[in-house]
N, C-alpha and C. Protein backbone atom coordinates (compact mmCIF):
# COMPACT_ATOMS: atom_id res chain seq x y z
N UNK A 1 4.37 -23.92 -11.87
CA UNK A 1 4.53 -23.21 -10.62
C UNK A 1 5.38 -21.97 -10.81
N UNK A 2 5.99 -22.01 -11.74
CA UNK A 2 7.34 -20.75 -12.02
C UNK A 2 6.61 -19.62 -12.58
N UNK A 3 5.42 -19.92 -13.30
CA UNK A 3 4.53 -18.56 -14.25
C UNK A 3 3.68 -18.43 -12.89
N UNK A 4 2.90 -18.90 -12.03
CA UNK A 4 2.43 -18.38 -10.92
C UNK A 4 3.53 -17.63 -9.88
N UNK A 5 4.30 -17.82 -9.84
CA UNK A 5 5.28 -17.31 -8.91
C UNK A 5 5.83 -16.28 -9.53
N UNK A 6 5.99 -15.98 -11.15
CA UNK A 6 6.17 -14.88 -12.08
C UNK A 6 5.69 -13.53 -11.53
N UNK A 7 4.07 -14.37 -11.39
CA UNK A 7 2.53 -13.49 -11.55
C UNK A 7 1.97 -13.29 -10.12
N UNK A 8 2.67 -13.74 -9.45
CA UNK A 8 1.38 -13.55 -8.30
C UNK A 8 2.47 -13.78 -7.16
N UNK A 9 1.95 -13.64 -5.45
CA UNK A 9 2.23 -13.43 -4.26
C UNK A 9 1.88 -14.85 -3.71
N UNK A 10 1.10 -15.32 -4.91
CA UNK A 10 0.97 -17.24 -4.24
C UNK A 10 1.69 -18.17 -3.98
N UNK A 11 2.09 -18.61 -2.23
CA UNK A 11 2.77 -19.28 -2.11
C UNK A 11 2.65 -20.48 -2.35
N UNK A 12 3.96 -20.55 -3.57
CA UNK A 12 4.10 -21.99 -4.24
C UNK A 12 5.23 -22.60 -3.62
N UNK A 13 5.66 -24.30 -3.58
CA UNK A 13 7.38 -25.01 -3.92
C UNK A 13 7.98 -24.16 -5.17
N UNK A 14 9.08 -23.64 -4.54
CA UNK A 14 10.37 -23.33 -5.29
C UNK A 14 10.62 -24.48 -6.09
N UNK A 15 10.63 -24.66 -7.73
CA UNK A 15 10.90 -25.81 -8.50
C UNK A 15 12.78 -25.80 -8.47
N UNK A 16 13.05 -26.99 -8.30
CA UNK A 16 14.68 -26.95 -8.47
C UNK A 16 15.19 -27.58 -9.90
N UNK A 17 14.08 -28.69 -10.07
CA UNK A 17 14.70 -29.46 -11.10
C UNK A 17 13.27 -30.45 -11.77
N UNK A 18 13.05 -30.46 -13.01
CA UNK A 18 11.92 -31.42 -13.19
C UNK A 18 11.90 -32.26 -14.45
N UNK A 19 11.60 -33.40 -14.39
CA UNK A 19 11.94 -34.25 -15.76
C UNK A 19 10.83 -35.09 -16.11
N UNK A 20 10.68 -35.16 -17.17
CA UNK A 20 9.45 -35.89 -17.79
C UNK A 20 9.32 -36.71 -18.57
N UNK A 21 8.77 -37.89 -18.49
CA UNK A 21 8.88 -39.28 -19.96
C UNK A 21 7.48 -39.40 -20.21
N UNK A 22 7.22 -40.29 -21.19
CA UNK A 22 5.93 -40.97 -21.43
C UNK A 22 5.19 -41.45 -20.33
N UNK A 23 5.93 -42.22 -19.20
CA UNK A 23 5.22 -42.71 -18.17
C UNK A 23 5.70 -41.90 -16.72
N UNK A 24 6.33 -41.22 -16.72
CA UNK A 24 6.70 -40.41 -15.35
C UNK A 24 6.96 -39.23 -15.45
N UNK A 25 6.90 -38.41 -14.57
CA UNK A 25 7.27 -37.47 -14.13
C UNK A 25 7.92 -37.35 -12.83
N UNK A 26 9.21 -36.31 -12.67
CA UNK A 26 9.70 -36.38 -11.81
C UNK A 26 10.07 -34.74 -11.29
N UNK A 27 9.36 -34.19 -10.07
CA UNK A 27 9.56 -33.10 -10.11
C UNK A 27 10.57 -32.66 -8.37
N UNK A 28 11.68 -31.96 -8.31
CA UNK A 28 11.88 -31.31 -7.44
C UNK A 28 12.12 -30.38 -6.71
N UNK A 29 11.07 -30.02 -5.72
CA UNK A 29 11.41 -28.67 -5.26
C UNK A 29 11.02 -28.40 -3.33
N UNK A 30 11.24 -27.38 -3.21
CA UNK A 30 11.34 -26.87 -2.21
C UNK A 30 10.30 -27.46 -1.13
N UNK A 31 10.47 -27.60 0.24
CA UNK A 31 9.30 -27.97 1.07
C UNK A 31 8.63 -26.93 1.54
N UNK A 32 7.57 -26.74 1.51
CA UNK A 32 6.39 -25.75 2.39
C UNK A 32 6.33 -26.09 3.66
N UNK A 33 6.34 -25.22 4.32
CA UNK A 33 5.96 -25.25 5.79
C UNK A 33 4.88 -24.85 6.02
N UNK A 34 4.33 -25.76 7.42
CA UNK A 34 3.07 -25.91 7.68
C UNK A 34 2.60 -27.05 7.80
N UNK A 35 0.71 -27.36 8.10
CA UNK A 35 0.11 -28.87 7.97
C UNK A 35 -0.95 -28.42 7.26
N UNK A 36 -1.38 -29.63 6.14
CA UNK A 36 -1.94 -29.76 5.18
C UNK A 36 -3.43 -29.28 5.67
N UNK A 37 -4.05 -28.40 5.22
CA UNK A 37 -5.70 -27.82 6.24
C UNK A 37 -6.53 -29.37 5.94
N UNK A 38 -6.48 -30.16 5.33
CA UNK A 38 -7.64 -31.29 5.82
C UNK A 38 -6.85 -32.04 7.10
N UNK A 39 -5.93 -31.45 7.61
CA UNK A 39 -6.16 -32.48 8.84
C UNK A 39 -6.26 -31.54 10.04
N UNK A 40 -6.42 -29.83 9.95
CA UNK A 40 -6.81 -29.23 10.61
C UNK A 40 -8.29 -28.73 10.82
N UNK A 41 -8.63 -28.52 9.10
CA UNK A 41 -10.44 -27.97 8.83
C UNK A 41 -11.13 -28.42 10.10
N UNK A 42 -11.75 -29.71 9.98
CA UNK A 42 -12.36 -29.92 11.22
C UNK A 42 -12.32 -29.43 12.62
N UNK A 43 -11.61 -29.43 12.92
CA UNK A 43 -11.27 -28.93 14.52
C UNK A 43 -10.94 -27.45 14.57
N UNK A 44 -11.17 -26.49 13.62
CA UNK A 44 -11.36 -24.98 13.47
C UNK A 44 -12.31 -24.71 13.70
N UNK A 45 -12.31 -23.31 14.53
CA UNK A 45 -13.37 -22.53 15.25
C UNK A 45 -14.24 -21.59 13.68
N UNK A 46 -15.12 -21.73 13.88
CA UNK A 46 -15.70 -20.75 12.52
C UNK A 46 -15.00 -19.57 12.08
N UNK A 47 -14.40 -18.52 13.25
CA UNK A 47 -13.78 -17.58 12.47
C UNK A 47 -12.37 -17.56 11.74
N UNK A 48 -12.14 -18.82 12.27
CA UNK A 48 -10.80 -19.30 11.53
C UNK A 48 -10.86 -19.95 10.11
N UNK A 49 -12.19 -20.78 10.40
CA UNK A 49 -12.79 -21.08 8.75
C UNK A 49 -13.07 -20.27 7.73
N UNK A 50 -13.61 -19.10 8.30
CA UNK A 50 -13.75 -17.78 7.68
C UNK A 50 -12.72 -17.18 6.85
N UNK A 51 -11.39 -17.22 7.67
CA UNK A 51 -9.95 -16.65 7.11
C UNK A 51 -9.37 -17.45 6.20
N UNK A 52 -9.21 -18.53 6.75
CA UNK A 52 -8.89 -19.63 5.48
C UNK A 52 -9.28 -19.45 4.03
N UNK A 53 -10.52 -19.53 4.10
CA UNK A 53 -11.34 -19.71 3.10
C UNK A 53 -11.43 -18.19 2.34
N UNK A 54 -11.56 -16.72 3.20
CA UNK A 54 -11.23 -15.79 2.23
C UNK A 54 -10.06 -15.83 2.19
N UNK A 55 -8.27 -16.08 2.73
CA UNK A 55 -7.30 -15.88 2.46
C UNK A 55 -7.37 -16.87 0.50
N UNK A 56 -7.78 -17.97 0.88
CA UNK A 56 -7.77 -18.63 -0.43
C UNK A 56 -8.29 -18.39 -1.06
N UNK A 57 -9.67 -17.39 -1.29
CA UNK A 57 -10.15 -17.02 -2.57
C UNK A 57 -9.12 -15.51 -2.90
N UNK A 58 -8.80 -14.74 -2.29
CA UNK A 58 -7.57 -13.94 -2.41
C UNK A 58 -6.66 -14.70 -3.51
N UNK A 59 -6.23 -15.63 -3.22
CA UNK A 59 -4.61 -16.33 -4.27
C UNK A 59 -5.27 -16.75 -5.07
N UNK A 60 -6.94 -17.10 -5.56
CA UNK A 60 -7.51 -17.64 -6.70
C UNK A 60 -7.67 -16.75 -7.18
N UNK A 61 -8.10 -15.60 -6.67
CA UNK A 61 -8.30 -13.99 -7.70
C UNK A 61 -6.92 -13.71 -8.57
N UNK A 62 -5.98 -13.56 -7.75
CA UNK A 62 -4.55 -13.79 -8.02
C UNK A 62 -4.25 -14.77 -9.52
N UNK A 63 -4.65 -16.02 -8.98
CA UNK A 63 -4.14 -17.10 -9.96
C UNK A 63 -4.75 -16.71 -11.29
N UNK A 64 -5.85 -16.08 -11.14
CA UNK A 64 -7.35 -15.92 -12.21
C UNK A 64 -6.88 -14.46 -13.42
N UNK A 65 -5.87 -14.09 -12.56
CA UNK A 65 -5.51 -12.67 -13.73
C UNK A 65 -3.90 -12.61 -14.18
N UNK A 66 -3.68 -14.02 -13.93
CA UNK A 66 -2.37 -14.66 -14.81
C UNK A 66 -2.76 -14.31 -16.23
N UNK A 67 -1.97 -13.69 -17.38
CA UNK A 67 -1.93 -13.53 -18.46
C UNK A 67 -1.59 -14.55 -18.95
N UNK A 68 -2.26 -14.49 -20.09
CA UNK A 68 -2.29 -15.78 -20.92
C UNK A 68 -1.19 -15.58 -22.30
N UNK A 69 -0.14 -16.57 -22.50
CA UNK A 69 0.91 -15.94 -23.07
C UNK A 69 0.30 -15.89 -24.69
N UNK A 70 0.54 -15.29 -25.73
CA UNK A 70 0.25 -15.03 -26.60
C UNK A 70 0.03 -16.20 -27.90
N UNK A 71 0.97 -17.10 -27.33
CA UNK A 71 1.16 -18.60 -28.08
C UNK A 71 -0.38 -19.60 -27.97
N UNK A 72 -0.95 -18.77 -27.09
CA UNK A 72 -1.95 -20.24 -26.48
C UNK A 72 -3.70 -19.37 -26.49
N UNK A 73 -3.06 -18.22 -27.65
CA UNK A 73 -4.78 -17.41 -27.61
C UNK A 73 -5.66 -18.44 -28.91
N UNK A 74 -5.11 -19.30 -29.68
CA UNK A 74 -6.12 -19.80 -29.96
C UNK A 74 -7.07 -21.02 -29.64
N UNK A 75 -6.30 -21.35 -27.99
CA UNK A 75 -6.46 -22.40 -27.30
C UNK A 75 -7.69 -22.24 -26.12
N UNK A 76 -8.99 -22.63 -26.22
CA UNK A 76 -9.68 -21.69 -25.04
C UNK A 76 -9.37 -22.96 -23.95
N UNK A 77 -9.10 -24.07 -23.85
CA UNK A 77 -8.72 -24.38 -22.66
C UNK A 77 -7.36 -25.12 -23.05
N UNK A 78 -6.45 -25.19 -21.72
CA UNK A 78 -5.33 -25.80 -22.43
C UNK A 78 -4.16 -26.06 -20.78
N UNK A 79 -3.65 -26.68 -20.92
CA UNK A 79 -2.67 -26.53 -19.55
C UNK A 79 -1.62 -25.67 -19.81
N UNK A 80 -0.81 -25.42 -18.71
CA UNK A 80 -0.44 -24.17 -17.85
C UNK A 80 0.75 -23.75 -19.56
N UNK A 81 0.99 -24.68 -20.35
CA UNK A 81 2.08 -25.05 -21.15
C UNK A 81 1.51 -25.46 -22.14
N UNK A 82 0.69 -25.19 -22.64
CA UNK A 82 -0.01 -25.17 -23.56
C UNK A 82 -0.61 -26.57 -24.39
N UNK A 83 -0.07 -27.73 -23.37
CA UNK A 83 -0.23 -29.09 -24.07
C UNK A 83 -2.19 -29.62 -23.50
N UNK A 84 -1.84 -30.79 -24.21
CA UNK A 84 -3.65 -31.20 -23.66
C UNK A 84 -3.91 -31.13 -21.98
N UNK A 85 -4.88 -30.62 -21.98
CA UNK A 85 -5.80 -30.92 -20.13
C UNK A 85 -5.31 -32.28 -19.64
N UNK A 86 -4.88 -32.59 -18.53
CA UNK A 86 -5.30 -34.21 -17.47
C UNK A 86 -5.72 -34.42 -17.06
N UNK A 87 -7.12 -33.10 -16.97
CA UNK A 87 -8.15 -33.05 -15.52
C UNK A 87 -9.18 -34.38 -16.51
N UNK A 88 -8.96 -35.07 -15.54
CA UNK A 88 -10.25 -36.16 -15.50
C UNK A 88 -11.40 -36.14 -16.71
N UNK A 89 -11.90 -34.70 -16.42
CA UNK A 89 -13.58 -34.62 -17.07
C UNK A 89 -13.21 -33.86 -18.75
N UNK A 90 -12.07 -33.37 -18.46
CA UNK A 90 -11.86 -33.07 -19.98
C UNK A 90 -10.55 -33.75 -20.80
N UNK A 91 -9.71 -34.39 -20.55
CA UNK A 91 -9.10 -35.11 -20.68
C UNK A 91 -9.21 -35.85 -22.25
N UNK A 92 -8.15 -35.65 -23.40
CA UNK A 92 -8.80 -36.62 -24.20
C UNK A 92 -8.30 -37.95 -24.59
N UNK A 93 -9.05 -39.28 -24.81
CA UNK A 93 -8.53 -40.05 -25.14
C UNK A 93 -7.79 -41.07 -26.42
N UNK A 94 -7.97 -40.18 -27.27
CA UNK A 94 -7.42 -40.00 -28.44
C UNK A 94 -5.89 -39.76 -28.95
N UNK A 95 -5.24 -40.01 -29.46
CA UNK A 95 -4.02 -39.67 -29.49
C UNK A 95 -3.71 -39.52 -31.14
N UNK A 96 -3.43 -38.49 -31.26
CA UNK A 96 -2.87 -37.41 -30.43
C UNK A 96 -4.54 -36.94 -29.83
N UNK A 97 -4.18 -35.71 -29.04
CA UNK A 97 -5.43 -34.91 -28.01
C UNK A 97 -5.95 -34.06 -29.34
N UNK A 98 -6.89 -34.15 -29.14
CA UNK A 98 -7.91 -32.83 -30.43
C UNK A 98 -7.57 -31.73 -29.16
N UNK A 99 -7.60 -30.53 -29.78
CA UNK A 99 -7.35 -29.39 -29.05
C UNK A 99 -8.86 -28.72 -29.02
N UNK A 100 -8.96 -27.68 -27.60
CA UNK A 100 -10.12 -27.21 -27.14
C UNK A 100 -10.08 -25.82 -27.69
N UNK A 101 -10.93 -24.93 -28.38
CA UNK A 101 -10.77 -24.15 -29.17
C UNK A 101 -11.97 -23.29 -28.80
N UNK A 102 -12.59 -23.57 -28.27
CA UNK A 102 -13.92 -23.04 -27.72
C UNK A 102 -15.03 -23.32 -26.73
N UNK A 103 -15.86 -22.36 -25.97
CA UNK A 103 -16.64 -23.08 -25.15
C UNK A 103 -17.50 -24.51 -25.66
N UNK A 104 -17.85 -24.63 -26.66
CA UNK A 104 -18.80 -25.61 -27.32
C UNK A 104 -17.61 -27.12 -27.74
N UNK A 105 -16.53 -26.93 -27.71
CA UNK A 105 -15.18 -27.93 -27.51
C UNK A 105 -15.29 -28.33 -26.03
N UNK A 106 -15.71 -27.52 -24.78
CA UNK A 106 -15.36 -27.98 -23.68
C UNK A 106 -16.35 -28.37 -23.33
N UNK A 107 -17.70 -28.13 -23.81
CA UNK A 107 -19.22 -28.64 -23.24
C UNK A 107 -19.05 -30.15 -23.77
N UNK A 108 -18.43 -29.95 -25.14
CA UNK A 108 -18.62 -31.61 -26.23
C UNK A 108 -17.64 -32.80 -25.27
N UNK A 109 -16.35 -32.04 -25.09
CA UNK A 109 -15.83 -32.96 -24.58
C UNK A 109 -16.20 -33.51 -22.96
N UNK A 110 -17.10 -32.98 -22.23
CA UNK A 110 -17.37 -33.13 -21.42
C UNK A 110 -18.63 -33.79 -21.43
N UNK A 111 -19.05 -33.90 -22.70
CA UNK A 111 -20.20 -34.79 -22.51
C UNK A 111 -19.62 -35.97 -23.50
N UNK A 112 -18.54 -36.19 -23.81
CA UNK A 112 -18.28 -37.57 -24.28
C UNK A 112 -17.58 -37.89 -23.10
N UNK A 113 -16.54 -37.36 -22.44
CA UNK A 113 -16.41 -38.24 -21.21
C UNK A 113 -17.22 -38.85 -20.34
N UNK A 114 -18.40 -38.30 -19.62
CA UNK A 114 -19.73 -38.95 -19.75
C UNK A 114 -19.94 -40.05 -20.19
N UNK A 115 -20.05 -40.33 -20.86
CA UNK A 115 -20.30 -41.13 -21.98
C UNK A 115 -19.44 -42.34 -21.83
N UNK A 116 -18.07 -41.76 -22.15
CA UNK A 116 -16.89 -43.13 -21.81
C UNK A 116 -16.77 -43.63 -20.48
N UNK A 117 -17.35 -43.28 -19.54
CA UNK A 117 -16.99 -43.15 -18.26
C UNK A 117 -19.13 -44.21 -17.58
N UNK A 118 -19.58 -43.93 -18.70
CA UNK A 118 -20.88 -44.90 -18.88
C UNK A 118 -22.34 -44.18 -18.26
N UNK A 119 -22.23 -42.65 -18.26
CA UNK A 119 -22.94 -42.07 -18.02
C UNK A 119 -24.35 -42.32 -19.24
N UNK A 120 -25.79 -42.42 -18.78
CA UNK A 120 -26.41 -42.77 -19.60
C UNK A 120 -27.54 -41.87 -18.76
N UNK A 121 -28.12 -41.58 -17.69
CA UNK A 121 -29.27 -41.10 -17.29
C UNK A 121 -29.50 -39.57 -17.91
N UNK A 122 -28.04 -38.61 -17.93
CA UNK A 122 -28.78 -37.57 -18.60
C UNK A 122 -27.46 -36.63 -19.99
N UNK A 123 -27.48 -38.29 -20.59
CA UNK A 123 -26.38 -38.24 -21.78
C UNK A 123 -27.19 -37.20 -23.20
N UNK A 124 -28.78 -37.35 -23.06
CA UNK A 124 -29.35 -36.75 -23.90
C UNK A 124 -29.59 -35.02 -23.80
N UNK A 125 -29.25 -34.69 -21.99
CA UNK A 125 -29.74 -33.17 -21.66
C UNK A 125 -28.66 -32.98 -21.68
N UNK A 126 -27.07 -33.50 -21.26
CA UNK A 126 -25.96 -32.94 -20.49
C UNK A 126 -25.50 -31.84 -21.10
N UNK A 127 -25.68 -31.90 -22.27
CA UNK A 127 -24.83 -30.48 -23.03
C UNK A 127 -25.52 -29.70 -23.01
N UNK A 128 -26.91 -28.96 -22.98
CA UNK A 128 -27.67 -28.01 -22.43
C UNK A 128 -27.74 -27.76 -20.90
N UNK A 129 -27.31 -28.67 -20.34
CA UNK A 129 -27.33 -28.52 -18.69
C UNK A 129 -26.32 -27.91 -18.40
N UNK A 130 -25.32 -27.84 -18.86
CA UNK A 130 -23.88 -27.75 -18.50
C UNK A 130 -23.60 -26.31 -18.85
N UNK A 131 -22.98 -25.21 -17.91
CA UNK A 131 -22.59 -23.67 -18.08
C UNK A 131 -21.69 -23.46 -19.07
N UNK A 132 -21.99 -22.56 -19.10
CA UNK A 132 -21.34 -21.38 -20.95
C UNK A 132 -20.59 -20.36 -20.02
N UNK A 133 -19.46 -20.18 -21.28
CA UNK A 133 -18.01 -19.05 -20.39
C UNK A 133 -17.82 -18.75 -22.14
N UNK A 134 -17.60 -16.94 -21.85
CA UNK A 134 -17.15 -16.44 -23.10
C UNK A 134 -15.49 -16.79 -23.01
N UNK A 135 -14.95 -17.46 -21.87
CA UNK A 135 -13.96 -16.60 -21.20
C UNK A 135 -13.07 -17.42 -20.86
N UNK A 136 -11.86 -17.90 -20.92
CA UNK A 136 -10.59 -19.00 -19.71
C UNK A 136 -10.04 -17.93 -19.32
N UNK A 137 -9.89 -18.51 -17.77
CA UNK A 137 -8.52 -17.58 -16.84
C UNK A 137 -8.08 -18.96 -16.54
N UNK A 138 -6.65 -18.51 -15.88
CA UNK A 138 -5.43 -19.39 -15.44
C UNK A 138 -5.89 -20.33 -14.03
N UNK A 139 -6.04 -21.45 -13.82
CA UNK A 139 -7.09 -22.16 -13.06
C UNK A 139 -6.55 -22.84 -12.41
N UNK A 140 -6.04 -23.22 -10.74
CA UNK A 140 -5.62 -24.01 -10.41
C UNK A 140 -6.06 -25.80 -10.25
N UNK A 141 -7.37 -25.47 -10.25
CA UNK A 141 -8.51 -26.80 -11.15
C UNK A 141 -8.46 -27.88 -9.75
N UNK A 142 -7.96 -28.08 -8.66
CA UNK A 142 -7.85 -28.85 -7.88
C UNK A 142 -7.48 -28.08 -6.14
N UNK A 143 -8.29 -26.88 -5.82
CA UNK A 143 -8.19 -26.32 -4.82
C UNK A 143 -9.21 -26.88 -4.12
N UNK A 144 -8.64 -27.73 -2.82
CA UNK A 144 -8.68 -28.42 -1.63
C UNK A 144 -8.02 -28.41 -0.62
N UNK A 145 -8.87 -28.55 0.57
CA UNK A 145 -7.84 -28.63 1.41
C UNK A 145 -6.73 -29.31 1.80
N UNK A 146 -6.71 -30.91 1.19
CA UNK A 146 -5.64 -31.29 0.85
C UNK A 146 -4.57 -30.80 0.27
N UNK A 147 -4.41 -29.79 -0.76
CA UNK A 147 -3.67 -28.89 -1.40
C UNK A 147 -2.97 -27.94 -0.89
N UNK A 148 -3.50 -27.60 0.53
CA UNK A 148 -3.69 -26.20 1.21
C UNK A 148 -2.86 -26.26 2.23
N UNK A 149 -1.66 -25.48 2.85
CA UNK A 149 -0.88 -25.97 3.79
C UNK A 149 -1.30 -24.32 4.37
N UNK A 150 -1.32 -24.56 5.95
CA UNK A 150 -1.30 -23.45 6.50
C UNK A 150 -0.09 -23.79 7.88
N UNK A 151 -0.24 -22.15 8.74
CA UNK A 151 0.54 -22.54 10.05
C UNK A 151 -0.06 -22.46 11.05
N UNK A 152 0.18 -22.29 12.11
CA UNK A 152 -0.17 -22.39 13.39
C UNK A 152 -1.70 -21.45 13.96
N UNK A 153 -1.28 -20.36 12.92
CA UNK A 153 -1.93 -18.89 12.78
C UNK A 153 -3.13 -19.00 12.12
N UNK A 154 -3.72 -20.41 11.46
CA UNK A 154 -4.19 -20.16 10.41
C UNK A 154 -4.15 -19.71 8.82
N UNK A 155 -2.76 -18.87 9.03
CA UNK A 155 -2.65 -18.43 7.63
C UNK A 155 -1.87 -19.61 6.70
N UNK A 156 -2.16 -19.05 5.33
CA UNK A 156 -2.15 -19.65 4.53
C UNK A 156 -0.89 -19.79 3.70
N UNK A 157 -0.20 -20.72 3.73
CA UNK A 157 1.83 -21.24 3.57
C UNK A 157 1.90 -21.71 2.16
N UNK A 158 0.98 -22.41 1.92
CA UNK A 158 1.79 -22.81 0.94
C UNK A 158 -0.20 -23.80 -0.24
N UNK A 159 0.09 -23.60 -1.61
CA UNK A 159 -0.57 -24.10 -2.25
C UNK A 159 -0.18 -25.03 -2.98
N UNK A 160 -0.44 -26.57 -3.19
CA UNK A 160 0.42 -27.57 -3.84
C UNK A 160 -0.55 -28.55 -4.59
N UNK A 161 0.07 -28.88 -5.69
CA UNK A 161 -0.60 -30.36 -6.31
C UNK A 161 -1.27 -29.37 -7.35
N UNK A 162 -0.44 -28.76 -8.58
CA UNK A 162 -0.53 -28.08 -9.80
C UNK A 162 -1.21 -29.06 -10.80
N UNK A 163 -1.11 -30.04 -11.02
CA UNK A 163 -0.58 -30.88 -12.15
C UNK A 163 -1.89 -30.79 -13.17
N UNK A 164 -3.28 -30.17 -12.61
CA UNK A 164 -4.27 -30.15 -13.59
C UNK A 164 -3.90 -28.42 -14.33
N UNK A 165 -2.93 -27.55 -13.51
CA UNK A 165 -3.44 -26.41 -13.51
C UNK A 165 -3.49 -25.82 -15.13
N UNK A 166 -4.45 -25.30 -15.60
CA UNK A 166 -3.99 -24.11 -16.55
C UNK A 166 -5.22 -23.05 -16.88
N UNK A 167 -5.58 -23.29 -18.15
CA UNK A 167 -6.86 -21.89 -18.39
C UNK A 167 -8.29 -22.93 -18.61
N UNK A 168 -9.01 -22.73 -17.60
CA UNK A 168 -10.16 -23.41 -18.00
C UNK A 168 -11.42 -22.18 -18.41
N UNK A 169 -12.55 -22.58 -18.13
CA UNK A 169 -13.98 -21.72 -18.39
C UNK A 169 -13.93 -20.95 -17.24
N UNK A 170 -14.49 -19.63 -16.47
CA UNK A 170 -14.10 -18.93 -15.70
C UNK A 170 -14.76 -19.45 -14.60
N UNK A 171 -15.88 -20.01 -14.59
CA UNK A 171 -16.54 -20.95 -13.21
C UNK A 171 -15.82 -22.08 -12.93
N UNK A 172 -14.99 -22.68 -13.73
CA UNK A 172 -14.11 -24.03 -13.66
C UNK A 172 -14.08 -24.22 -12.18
N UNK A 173 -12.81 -23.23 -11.65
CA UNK A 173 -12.82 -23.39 -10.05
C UNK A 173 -13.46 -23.28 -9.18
N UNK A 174 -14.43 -22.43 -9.46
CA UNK A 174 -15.65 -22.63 -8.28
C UNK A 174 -16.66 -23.54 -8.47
N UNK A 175 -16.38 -24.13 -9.68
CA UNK A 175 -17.55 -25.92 -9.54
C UNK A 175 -16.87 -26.94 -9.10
N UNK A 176 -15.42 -26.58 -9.20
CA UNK A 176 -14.10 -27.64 -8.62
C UNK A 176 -14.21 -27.83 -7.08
N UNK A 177 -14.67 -26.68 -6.87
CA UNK A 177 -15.02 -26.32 -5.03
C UNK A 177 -16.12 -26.81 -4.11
N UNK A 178 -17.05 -26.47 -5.53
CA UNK A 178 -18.27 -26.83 -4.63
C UNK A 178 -18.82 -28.57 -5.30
N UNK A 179 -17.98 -29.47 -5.50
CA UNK A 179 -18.13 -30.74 -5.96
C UNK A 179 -18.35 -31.57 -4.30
N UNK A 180 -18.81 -32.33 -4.21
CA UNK A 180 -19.42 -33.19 -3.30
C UNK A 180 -17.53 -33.97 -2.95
N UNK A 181 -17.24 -33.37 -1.56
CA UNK A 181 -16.15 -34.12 -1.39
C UNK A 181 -16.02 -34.17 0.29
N UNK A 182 -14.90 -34.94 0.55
CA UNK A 182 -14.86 -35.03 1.92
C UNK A 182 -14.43 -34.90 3.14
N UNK A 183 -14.36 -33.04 2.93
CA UNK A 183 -13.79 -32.04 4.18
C UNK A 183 -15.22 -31.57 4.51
N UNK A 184 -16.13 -32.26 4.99
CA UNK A 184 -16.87 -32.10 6.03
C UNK A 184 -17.98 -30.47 5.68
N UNK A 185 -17.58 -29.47 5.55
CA UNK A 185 -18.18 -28.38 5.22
C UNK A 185 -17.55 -27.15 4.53
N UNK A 186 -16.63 -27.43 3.76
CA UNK A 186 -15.43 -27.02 3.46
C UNK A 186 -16.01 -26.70 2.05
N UNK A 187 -16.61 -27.22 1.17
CA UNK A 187 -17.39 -26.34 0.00
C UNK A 187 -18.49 -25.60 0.43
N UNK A 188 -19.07 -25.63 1.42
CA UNK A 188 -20.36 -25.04 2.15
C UNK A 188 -19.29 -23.47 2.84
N UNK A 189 -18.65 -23.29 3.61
CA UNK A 189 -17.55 -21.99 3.65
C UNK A 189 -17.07 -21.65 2.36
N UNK A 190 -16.68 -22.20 1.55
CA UNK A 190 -15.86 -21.67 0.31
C UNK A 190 -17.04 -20.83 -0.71
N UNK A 191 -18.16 -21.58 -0.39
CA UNK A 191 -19.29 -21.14 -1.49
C UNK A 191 -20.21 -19.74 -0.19
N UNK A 192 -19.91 -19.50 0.43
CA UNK A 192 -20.68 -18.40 1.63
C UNK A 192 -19.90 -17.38 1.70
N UNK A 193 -18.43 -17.71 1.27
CA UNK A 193 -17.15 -16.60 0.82
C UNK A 193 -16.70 -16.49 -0.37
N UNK A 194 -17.65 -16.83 -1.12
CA UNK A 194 -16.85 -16.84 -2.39
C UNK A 194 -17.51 -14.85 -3.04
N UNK A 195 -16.05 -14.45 -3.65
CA UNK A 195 -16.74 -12.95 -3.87
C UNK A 195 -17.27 -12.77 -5.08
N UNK A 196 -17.64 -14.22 -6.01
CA UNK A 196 -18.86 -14.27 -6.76
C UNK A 196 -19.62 -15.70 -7.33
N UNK A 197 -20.71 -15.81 -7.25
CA UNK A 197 -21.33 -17.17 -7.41
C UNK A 197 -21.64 -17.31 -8.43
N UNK A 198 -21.36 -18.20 -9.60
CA UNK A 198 -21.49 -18.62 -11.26
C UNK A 198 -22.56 -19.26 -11.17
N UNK A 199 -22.97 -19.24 -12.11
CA UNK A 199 -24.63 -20.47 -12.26
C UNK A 199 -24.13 -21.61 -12.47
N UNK A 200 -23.93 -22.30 -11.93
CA UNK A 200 -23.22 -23.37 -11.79
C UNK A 200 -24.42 -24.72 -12.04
């Protein structure tokens, strides 16, 4: 949260203090004001859905031209700190983590999770199905409206729940968006405002 707040106008928690073991993490910081947009989305008038949804692709443009520090250029995906991914689908289970070094590292590992996870109907196409990026930008990897605190106004307070964030493939976040989830029409606005559509 401290290299986004470096880099950008995105309102993050002020970190105060944060500690980390094998099995926990413990982080503290500042409260955001506002209510979380999935318990408002629904009951918004369309042009308010409208604002939302471009105010937040605004702080993803933002998040997306975070420089990548010089330590982590031979890393094409990697978290915010240069250690292994936690996001779910790339995640490795190996220990230590094999490191992601290229687009054809993030297609592979994404089709062995698949795999571990007991995917079998299209284990033989998935790695040709799956999009190509010359490219990682800085990715918040879990933008939802759960995540999303706004105020009264609609506008947009505060962005929370980092813990996948770092450099993924450059469509990363907009397939993160438009995944089958359950704010009602909330990837259907995000994908009608989005100011560019990946072949996803």
């Amino acid at each position: 949260m401290r290299l986004v707040s470096k880099h950008t106008s995105v309102p993050v928690p002020e970190v105060f203090s944060a500690k980390f073991g094998p099995d926990f993490g413990i982080i503290e910081m500042a409260l955001i004001t506002g209510s979380p947009l999935d318990e408002k989305w629904d009951t918004m008038d369309e042009k308010s859905k409208e604002s939302v949804c471009l105010q937040t692709w605004d702080l993803i443009s933002q998040i997306r031209a975070i420089p990548r520090p010089s330590e982590l250029e031979d890393l094409f995906q990697c978290a915010a700190d240069g250690s292994p991914t936690r996001d779910p689908m790339l995640e490795d289970l190996e220990d230590p983590a094999r490191p992601l070094t290229s687009d054809s590292d993030v297609r592979a590992r994404i089709v062995e999770r698949y795999a571990q996870c007991g995917g079998r109907r299209y284990e033989h196409q998935l790695h040709d199905m799956l999009p190509r990026s010359d490219c990682t930008v800085f990715t918040h990897a879990d933008i939802a409206p759960r995540n999303i605190m706004i105020d009264e106004r609609n506008n947009v307070t505060g962005v929370l729940d980092w813990e996948f964030a770092g450099w993924y493939p450059d469509y990363w976040e907009y397939a993160q968006i438009l995944r089958p989830a359950f704010w009602g029409d909330w990837s259907v606005w995000m994908n009608w405002t989005a100011p560019r559509r990946w072949d996803i």
